[in-house]
C-alpha atoms as a PDB file:
ATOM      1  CA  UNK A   1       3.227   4.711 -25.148  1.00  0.00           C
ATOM      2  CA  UNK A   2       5.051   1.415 -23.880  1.00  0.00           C
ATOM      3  CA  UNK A   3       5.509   1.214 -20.329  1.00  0.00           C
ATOM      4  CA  UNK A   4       8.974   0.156 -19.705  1.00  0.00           C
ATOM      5  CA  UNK A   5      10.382  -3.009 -17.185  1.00  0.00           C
ATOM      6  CA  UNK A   6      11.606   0.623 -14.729  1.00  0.00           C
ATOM      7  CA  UNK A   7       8.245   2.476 -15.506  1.00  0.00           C
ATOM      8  CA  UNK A   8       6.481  -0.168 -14.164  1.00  0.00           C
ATOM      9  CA  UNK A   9       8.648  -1.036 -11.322  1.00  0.00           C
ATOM     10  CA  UNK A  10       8.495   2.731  -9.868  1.00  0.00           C
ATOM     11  CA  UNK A  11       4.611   2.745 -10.505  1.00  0.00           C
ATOM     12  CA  UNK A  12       4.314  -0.669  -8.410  1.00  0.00           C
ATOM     13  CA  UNK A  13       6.916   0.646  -5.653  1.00  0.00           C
ATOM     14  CA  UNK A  14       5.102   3.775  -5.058  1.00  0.00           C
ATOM     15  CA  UNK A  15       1.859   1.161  -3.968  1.00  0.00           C
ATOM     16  CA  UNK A  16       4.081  -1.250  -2.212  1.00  0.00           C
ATOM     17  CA  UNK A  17       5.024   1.863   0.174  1.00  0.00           C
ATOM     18  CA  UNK A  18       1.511   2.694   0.486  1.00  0.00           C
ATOM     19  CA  UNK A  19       0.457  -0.680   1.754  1.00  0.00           C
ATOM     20  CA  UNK A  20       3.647  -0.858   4.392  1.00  0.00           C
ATOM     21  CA  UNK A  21       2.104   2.354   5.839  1.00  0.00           C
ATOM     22  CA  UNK A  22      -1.237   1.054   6.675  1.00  0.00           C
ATOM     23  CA  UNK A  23      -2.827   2.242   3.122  1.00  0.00           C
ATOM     24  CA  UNK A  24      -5.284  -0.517   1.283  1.00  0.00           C
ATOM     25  CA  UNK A  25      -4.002  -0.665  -2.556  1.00  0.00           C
ATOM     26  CA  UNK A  26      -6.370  -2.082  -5.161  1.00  0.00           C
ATOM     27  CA  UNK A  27      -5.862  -3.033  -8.063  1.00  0.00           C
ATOM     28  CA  UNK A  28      -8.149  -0.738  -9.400  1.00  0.00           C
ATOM     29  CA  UNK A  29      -6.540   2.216  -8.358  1.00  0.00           C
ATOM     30  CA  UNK A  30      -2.796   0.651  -9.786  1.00  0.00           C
ATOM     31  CA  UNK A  31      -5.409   0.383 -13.059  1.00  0.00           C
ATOM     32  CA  UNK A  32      -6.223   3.799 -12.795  1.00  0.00           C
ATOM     33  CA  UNK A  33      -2.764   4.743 -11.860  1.00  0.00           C
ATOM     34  CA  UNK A  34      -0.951   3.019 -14.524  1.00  0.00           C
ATOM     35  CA  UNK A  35      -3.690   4.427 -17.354  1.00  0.00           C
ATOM     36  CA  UNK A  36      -3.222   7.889 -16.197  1.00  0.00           C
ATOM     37  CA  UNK A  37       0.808   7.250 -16.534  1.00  0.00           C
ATOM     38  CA  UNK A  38       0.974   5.650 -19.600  1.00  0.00           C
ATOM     39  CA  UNK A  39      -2.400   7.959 -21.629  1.00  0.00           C
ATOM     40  CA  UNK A  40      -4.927   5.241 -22.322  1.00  0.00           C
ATOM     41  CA  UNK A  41      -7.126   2.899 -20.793  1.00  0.00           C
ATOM     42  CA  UNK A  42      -6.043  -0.740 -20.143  1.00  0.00           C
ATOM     43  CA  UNK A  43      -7.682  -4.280 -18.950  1.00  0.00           C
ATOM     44  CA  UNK A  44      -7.377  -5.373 -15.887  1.00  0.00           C
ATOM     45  CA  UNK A  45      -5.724  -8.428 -16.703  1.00  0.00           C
ATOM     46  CA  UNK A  46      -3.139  -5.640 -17.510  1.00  0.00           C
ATOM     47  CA  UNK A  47      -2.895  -5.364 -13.864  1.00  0.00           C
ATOM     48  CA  UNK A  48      -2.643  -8.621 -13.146  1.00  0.00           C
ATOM     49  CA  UNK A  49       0.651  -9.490 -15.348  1.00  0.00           C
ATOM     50  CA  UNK A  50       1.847  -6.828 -14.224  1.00  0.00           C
ATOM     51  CA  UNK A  51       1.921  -7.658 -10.583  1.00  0.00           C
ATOM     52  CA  UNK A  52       2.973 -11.196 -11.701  1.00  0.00           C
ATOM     53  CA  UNK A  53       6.020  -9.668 -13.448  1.00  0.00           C
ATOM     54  CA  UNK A  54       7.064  -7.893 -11.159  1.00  0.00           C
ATOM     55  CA  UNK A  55       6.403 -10.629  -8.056  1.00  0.00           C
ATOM     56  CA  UNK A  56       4.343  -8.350  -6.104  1.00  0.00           C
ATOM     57  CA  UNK A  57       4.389  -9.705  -2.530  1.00  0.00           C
ATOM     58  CA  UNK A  58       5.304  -8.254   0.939  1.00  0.00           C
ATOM     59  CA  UNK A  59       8.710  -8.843   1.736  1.00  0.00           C
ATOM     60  CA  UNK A  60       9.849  -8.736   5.396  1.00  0.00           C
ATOM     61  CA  UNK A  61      13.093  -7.710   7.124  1.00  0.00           C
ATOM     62  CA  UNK A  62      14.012 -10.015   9.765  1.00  0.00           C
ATOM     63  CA  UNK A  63      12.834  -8.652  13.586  1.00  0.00           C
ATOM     64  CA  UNK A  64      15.920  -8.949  15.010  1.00  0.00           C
ATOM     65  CA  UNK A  65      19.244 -10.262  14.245  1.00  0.00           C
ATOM     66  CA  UNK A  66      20.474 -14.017  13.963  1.00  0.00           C
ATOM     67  CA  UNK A  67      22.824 -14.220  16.554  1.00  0.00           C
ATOM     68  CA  UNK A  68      20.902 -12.033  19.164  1.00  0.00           C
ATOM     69  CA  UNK A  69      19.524 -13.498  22.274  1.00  0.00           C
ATOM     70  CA  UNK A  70      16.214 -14.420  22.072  1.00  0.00           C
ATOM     71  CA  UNK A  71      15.792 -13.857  25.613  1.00  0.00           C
ATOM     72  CA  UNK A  72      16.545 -10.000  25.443  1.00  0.00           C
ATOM     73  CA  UNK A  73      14.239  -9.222  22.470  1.00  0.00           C
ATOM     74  CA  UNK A  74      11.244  -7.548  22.996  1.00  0.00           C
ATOM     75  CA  UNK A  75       8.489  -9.416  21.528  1.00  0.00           C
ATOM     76  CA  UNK A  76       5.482  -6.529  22.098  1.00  0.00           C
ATOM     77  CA  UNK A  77       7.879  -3.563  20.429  1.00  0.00           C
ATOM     78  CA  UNK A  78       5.743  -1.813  17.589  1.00  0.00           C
ATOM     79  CA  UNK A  79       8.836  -2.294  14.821  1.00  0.00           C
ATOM     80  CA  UNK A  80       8.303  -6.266  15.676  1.00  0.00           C
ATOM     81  CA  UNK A  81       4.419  -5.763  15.341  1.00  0.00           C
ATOM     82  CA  UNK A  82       4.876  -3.711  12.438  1.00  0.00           C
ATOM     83  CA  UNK A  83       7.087  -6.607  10.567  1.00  0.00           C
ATOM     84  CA  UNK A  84       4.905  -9.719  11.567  1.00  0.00           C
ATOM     85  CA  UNK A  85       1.765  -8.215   9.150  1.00  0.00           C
ATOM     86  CA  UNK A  86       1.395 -10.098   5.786  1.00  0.00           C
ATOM     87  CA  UNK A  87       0.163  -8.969   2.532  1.00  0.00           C
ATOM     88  CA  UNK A  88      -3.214 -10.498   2.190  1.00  0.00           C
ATOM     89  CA  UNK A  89      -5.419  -9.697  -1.113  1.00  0.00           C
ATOM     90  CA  UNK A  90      -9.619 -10.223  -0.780  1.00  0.00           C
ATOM     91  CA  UNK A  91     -12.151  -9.417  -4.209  1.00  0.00           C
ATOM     92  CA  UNK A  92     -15.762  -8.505  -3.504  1.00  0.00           C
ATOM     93  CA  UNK A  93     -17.580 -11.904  -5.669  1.00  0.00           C
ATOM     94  CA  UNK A  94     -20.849 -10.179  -5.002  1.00  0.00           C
ATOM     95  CA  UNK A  95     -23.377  -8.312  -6.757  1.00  0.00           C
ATOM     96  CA  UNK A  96     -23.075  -5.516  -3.289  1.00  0.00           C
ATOM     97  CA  UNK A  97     -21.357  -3.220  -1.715  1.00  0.00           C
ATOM     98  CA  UNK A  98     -19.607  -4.739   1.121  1.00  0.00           C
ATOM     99  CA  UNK A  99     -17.807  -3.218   4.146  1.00  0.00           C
ATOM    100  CA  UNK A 100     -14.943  -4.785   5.580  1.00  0.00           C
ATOM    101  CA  UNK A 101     -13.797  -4.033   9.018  1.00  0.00           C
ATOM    102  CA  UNK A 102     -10.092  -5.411  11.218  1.00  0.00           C
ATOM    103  CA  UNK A 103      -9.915  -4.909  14.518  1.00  0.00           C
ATOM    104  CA  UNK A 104      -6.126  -5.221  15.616  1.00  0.00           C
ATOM    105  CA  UNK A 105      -5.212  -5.824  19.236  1.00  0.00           C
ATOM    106  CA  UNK A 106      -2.433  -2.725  18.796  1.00  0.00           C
ATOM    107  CA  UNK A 107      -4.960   0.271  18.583  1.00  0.00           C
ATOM    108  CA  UNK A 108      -4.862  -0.103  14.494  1.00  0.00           C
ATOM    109  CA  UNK A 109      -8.332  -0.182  13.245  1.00  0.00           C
ATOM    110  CA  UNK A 110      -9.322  -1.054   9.424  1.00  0.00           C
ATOM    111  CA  UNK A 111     -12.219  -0.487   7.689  1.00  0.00           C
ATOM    112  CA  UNK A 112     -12.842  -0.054   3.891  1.00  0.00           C
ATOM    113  CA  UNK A 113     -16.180   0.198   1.537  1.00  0.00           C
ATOM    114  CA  UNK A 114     -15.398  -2.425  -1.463  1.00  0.00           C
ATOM    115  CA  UNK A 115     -17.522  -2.307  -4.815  1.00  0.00           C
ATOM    116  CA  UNK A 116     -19.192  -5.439  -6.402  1.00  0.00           C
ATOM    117  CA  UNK A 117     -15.935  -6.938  -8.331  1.00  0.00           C
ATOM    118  CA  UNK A 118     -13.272  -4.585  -6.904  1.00  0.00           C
ATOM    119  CA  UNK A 119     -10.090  -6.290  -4.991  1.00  0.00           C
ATOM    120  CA  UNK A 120      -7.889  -4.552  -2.876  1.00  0.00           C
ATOM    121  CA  UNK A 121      -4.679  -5.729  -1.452  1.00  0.00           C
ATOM    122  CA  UNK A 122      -3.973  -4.776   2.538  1.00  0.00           C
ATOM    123  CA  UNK A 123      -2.140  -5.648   5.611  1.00  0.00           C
ATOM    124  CA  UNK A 124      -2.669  -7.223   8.791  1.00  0.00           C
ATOM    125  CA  UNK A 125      -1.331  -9.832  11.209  1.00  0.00           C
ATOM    126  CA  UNK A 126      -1.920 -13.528  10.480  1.00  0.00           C
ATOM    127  CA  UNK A 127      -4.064 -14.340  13.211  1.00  0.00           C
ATOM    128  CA  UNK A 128      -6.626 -10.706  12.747  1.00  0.00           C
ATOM    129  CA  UNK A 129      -9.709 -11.890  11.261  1.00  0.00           C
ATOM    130  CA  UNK A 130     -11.382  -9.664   8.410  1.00  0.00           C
ATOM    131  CA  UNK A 131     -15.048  -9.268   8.908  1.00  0.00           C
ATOM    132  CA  UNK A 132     -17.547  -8.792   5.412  1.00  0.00           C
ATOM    133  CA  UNK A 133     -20.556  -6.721   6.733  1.00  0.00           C
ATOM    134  CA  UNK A 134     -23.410  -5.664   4.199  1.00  0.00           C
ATOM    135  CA  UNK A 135     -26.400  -3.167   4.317  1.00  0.00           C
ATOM    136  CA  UNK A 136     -29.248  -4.311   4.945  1.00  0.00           C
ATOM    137  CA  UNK A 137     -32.787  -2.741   6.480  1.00  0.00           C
ATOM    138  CA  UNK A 138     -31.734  -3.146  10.013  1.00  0.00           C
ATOM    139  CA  UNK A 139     -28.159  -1.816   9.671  1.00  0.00           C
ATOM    140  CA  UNK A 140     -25.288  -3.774   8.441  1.00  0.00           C
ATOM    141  CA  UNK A 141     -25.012  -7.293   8.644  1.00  0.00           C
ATOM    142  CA  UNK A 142     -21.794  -9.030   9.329  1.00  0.00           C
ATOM    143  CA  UNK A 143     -22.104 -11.752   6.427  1.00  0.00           C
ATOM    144  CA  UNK A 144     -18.485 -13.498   7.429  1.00  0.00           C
ATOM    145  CA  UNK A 145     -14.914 -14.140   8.962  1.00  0.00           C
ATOM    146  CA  UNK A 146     -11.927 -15.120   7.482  1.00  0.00           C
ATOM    147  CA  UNK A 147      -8.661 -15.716   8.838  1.00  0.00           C
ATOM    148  CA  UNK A 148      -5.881 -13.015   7.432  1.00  0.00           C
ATOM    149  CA  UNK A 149      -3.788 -16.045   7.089  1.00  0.00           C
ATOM    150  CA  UNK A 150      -5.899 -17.384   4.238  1.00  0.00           C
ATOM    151  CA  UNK A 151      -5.756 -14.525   2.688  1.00  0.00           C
ATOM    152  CA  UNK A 152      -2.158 -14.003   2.721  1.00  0.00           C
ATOM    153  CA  UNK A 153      -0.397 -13.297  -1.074  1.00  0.00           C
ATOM    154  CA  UNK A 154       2.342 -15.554  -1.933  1.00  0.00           C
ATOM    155  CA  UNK A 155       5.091 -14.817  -4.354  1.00  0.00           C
END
């Protein structure tokens, strides 16, 4: 079976609306996803065209309108919060499972287990920083920090 331009499109929506509520999408579950839809198994790089094709990338409404006063809007409202987060995509290079943890300022924690080769595609503010933590003996071990902003996709 051939997916079709509208197939695909409703398959890729139904993970965009995920990821707008909070929910981390990877590719490998769109893989798995789009394999159980269309009745055999697929390569990733699959995936990847697909999400090219179809220009997968966050887009935002604006927070308020043009000709509002900027000095009436309310810059700590949640919908404003909500609309500043950016679509940022991270792949696990290593040979280990890795934990990533965000801490937000509003109350919104993140944390999700991420397989040796498995990328995932989440949201968070620009400035939130996305720790990697490993297992090791002692616990886990926060291995590093990167700025959401460098992670950010671009369409």
């Amino acid at each position: 079976m051939r997916f079709w331009w509208e197939q695909e499109k409703e398959l890729i929506d139904s993970f965009k609306e995920k990821a707008r509520c909070g929910q981390v999408a990877t590719t490998m579950q769109i893989k798995l996803a789009y394999e159980k839809e269309c009745g055999f198994p697929v390569h990733k790089t699959t995936i990847y065209r697909l999400l090219e094709r179809h220009q997968w990338r966050k887009i935002v409404p604006r927070p308020t309108h043009p000709k509002k006063d900027r000095r009436t809007q309310m810059h700590n409202s949640p919908t404003l919060l909500t609309q500043n987060q950016i679509l940022c995509f991270y792949k696990n290079t290593t040979s280990q499972i890795q934990i990533l943890r965000i801490s937000h300022s509003t109350n919104c924690d993140f944390e999700q287990i991420v397989f040796p080769g498995e990328q995932m595609l989440f949201e968070a503010f620009p400035q939130a920083e996305l720790e990697i933590h490993m297992d090791s003996t002692t616990g886990t071990t926060l291995i590093n920090k990167i700025l959401c902003s460098n992670l950010q996709v671009y369409g």
